[in-house]
Protein backbone atom coordinates (compact mmCIF):
# COMPACT_ATOMS: atom_id res chain seq x y z
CA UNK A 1 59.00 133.18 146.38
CA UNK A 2 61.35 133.61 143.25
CA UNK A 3 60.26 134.69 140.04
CA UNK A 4 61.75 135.13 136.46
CA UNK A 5 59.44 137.08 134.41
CA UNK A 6 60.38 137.04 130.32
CA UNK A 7 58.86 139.31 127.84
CA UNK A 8 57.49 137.29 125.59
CA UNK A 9 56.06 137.67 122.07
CA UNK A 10 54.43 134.14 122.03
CA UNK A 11 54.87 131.18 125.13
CA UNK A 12 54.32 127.57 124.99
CA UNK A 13 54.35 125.28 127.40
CA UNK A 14 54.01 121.10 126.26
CA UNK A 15 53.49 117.75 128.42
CA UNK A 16 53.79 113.94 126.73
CA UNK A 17 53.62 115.79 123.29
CA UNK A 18 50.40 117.88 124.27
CA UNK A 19 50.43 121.77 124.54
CA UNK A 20 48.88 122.16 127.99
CA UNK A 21 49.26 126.08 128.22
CA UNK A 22 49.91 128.64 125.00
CA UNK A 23 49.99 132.47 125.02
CA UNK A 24 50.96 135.34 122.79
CA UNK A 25 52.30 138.93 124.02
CA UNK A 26 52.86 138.80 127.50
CA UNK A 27 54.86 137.35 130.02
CA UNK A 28 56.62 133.45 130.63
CA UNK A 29 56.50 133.85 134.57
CA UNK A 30 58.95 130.67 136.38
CA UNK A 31 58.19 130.78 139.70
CA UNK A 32 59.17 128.97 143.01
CA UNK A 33 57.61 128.74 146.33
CA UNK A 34 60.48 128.87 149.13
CA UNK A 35 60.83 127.20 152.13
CA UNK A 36 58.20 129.37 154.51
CA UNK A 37 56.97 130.79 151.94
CA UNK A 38 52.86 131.92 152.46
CA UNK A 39 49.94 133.39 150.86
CA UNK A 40 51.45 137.36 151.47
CA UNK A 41 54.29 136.18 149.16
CA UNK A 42 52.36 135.22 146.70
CA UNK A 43 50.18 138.09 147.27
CA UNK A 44 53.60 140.67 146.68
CA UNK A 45 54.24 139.17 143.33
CA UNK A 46 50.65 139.05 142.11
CA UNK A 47 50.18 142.61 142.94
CA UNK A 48 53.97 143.99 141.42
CA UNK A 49 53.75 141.24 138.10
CA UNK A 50 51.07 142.94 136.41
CA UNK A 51 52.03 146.52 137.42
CA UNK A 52 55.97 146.15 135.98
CA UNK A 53 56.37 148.88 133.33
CA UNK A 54 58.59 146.78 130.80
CA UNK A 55 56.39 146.80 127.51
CA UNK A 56 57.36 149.71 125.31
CA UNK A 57 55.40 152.88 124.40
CA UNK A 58 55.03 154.76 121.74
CA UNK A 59 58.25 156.19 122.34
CA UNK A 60 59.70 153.06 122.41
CA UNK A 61 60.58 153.45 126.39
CA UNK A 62 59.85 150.70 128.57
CA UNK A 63 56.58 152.24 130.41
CA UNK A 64 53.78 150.13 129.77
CA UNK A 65 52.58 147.25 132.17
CA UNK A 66 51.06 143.88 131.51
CA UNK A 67 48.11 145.33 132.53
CA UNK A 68 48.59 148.68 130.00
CA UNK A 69 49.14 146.02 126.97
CA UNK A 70 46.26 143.34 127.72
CA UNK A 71 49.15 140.65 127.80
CA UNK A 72 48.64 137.20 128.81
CA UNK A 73 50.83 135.09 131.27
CA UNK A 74 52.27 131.77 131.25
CA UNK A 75 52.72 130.53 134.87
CA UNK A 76 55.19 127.91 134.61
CA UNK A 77 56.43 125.94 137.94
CA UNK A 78 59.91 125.72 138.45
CA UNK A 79 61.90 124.51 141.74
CA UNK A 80 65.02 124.70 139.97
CA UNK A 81 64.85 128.35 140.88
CA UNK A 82 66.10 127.38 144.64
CA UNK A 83 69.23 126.01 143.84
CA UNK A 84 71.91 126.38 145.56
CA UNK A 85 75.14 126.37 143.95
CA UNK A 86 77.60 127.56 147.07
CA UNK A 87 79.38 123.64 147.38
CA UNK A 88 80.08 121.54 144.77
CA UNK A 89 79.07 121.22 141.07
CA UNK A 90 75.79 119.47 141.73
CA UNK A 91 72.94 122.28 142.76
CA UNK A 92 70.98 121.38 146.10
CA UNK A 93 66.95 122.33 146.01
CA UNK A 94 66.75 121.88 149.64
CA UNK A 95 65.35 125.91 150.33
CA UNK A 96 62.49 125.39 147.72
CA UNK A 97 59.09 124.41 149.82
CA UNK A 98 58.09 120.99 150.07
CA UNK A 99 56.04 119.94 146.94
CA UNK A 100 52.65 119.85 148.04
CA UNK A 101 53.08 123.12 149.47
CA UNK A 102 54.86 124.45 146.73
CA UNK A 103 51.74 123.18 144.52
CA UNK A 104 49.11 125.21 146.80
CA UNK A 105 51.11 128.28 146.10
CA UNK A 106 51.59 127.51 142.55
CA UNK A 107 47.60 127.21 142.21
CA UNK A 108 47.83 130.52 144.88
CA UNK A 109 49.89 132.73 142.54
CA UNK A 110 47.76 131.41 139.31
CA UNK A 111 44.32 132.27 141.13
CA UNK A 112 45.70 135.62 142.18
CA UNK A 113 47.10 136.59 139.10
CA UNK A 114 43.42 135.83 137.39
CA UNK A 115 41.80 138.08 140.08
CA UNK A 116 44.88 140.99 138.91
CA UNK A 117 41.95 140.61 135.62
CA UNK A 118 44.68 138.90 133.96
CA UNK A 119 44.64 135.70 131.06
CA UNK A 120 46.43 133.02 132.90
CA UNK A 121 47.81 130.27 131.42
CA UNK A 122 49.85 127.21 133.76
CA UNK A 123 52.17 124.26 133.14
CA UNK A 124 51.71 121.57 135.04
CA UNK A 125 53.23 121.56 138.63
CA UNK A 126 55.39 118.35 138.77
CA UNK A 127 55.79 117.12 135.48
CA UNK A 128 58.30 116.95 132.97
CA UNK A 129 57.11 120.01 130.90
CA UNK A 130 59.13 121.05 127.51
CA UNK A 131 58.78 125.68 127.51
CA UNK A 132 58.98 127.22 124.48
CA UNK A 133 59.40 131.15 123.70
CA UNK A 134 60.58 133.64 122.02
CA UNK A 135 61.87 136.54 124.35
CA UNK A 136 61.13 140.30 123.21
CA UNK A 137 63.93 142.41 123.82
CA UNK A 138 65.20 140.04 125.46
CA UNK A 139 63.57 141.57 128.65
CA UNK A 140 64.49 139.03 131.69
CA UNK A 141 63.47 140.40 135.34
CA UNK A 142 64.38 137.88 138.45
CA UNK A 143 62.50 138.73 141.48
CA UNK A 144 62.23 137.76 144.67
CA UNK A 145 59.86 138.65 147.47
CA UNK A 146 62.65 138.55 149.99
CA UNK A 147 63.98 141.67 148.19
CA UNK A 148 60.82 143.08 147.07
């Protein structure tokens, strides 16, 4: 799975005019389920998202976690994540899981996030969604459980 994780003062996400998902201090998470991609990747993420010291302290040093500052996440699907840029100028999507898999890990990642005790928020897997943020920092952390 592949990740982008955004500090975020405030997170929107909106479908056919509608705000579907909303948060405040916390994180924007984009994530993409892979091709092979299973519940222990999701399970790697859900555990190291929360835990990721990169809210600042008192000092002003990035060592607080999600957890540490009661922050919220906005779990946003995003295949565009996969692409592969290594021919051409038109990115190819074909290493990002098939969709209805994609959307079981999707729902995977949001359920296990929840039981991480945290406020999870979701776009809607599929559509045509419209993100809104403003990035604190900007902090901007790509992961990927192949490297993590």
């Amino acid at each position: 799975m592949r990740a982008l994780i955004q500090r975020v003062s405030q997170a929107s996400v909106t479908v056919d005019g509608a705000v579907i998902g909303q948060i405040g201090q916390g994180a924007l998470v984009l994530i993409c389920a892979m091709q092979g991609d299973d519940d222990a990747q999701v399970q790697k993420l859900a555990t190291k998202i929360p835990k990721l010291r990169i809210y600042k302290d008192d000092a002003g040093k990035m060592n607080r976690s999600l957890a540490d500052v009661g922050g919220a996440v906005l779990l946003v699907s995003q295949f565009t994540l996969a692409a592969d840029t290594t021919r051409g100028n038109r990115p190819g999507f074909s290493q990002a899981a098939p969709p209805a898999e994609g959307e079981r890990l999707y729902d995977a990642m949001a359920a296990a996030l929840r039981a991480q005790g945290l406020n999870v928020q979701t776009g809607r897997f599929g559509a045509d969604m419209q993100v809104g943020l403003v990035n604190d920092g900007p902090v901007t952390i790509w992961m990927d459980t192949a490297a993590v």
